[in-house]
C-alpha atoms as a PDB file:
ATOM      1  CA  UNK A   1      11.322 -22.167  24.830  1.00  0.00           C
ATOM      2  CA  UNK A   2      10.001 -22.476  28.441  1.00  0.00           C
ATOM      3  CA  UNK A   3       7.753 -20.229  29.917  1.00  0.00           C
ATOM      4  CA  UNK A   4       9.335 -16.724  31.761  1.00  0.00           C
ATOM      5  CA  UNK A   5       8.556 -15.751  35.166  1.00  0.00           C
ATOM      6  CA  UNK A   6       7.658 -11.840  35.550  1.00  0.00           C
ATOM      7  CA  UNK A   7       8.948 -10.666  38.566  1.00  0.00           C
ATOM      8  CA  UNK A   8       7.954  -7.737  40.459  1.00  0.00           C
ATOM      9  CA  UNK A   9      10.865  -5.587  41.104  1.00  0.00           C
ATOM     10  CA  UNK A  10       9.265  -2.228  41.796  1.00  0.00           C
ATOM     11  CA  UNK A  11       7.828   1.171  40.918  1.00  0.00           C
ATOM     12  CA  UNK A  12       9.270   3.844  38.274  1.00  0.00           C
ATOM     13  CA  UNK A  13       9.576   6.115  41.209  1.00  0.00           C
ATOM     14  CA  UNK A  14      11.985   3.861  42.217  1.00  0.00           C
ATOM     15  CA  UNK A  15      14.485   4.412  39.799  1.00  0.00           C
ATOM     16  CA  UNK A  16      15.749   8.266  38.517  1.00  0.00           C
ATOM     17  CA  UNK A  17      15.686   9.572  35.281  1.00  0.00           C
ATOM     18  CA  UNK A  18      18.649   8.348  33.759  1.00  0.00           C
ATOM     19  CA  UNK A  19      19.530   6.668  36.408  1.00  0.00           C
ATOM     20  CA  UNK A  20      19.446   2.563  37.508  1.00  0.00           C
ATOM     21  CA  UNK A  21      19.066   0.439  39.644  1.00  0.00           C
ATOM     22  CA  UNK A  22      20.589  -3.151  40.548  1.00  0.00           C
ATOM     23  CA  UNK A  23      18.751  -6.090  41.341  1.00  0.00           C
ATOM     24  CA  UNK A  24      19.656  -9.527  42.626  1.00  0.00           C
ATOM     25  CA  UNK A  25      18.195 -12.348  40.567  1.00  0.00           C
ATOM     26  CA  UNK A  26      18.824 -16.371  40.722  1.00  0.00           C
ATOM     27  CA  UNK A  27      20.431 -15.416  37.397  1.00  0.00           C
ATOM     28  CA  UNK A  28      22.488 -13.392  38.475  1.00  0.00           C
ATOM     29  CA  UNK A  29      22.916  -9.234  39.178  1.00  0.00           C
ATOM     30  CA  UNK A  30      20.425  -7.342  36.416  1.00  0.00           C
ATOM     31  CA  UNK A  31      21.078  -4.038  36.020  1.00  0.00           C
ATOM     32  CA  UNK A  32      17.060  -1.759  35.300  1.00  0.00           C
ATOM     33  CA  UNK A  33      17.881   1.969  33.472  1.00  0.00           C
ATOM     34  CA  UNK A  34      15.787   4.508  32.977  1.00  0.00           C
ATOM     35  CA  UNK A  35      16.259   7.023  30.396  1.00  0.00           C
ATOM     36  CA  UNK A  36      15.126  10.896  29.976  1.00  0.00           C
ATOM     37  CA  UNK A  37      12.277   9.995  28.103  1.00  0.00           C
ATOM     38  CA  UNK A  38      11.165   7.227  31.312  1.00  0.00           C
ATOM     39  CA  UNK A  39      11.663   3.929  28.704  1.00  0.00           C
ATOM     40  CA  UNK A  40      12.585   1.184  30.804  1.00  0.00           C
ATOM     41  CA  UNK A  41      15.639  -1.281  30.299  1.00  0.00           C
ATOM     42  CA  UNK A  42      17.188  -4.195  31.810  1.00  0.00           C
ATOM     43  CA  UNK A  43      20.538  -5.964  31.533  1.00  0.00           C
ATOM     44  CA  UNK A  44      22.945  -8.063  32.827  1.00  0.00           C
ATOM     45  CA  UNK A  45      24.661  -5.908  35.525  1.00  0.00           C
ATOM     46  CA  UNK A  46      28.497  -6.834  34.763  1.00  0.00           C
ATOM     47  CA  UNK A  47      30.563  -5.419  31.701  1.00  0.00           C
ATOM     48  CA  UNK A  48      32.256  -8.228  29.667  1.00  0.00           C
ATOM     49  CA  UNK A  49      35.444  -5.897  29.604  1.00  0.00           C
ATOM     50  CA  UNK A  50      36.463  -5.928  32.757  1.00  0.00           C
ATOM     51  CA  UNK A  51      33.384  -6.882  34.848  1.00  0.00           C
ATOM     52  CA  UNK A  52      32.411  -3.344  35.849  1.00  0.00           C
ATOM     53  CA  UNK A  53      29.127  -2.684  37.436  1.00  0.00           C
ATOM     54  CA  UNK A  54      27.141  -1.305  34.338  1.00  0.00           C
ATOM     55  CA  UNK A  55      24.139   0.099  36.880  1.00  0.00           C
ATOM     56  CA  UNK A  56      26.956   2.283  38.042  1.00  0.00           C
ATOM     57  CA  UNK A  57      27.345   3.647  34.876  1.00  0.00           C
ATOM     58  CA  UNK A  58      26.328   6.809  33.242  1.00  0.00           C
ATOM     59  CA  UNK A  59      22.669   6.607  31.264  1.00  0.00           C
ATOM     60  CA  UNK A  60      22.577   8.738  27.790  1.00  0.00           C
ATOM     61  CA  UNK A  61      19.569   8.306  25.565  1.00  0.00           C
ATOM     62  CA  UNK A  62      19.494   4.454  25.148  1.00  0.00           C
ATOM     63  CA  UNK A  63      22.894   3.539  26.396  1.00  0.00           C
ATOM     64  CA  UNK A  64      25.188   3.314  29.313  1.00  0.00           C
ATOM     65  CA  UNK A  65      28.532   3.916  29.517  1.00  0.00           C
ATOM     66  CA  UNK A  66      30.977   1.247  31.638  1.00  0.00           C
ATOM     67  CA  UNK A  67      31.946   3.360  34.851  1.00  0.00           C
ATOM     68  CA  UNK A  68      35.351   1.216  34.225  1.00  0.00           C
ATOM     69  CA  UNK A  69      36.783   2.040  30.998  1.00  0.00           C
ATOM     70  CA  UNK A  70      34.131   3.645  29.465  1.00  0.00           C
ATOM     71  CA  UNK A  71      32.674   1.247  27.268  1.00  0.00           C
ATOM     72  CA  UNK A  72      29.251   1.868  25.733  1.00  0.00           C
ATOM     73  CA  UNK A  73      26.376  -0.380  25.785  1.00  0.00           C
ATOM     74  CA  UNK A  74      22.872  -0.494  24.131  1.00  0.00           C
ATOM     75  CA  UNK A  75      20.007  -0.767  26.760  1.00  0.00           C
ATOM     76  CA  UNK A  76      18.106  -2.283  23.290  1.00  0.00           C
ATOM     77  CA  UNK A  77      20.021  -4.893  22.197  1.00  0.00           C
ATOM     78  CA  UNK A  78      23.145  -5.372  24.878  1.00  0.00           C
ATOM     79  CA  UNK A  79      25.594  -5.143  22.431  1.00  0.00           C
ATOM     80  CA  UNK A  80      28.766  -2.460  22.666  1.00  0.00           C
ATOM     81  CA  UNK A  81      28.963   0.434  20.963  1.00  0.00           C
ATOM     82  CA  UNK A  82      31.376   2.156  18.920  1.00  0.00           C
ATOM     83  CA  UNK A  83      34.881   0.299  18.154  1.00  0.00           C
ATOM     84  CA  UNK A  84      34.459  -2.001  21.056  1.00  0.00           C
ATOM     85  CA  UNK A  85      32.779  -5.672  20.815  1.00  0.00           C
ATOM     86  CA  UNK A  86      30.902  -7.732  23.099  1.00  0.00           C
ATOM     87  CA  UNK A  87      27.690  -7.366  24.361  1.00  0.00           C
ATOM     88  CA  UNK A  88      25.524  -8.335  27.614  1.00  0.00           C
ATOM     89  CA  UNK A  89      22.165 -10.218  28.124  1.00  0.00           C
ATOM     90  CA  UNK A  90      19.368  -7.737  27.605  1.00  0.00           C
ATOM     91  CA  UNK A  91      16.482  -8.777  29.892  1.00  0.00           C
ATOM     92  CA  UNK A  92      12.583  -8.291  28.866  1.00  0.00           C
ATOM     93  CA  UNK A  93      10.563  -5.474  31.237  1.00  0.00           C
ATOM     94  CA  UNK A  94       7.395  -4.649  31.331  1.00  0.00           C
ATOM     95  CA  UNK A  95       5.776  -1.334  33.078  1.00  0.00           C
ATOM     96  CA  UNK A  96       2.151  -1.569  34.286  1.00  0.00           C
ATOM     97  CA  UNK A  97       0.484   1.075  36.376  1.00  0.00           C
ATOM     98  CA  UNK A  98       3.935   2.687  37.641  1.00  0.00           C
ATOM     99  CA  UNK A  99       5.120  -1.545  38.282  1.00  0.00           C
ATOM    100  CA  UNK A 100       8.315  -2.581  36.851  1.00  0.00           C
ATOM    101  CA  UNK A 101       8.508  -6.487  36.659  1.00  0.00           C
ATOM    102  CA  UNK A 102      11.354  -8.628  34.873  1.00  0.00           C
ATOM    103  CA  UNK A 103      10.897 -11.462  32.740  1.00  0.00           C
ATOM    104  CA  UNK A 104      13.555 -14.093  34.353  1.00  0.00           C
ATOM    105  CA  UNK A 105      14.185 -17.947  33.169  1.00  0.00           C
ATOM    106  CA  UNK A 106      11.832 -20.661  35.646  1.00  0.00           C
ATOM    107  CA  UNK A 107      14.573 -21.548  38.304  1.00  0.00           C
ATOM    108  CA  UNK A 108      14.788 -25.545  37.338  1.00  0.00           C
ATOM    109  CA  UNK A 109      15.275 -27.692  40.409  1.00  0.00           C
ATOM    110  CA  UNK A 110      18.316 -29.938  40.986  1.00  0.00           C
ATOM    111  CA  UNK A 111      17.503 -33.243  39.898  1.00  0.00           C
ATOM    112  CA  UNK A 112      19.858 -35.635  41.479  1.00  0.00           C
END
């Protein structure tokens, strides 16, 4: 496994209590939560239902429901909730002095 960039994406101010943010990455739109108790998550930012912006979503303890069709996700492990199936990429975080940074794949250059 190669080694992960951590990426700076902000402060915890930054983001309300059970609330989230989105953030552009080269991989793509990752979605950061924060829950009541200020634990920090990050997926991707796109249900596999029907594509809906999960940042968007409402934030209960350590899930988020779809603002779509109201599936549920976990913020731990990405995976729905309940009768439905699927599951998003779940996205390592780290909090340091109030500093949220993201753990993203090296962006490999083209080699052609």
């Amino acid at each position: 496994m190669s080694e992960m960039d951590w990426i700076a994406i902000g402060t915890l101010a930054d983001i309300p209590l059970r609330g989230a943010r989105c953030v552009n990455t080269p991989q793509g739109k990752i979605g950061v939560f924060r829950t009541a108790d200020d634990q920090i998550f990050a997926i991707e930012d796109h249900c596999p239902h029907k594509g809906g912006p999960l940042s968007q979503g409402i934030v209960h303890g350590a899930s988020v429901t779809c603002p779509l069709h109201n599936w549920v996700f976990s913020l731990e492990t990405g995976k729905a909730l309940g009768a439905d199936e699927g599951a998003v990429r779940t996205i390592p975080v780290r909090v340091e002095n109030g500093r949220i940074s993201l753990a993203l794949e090296p962006v490999a250059l083209a080699a052609e």
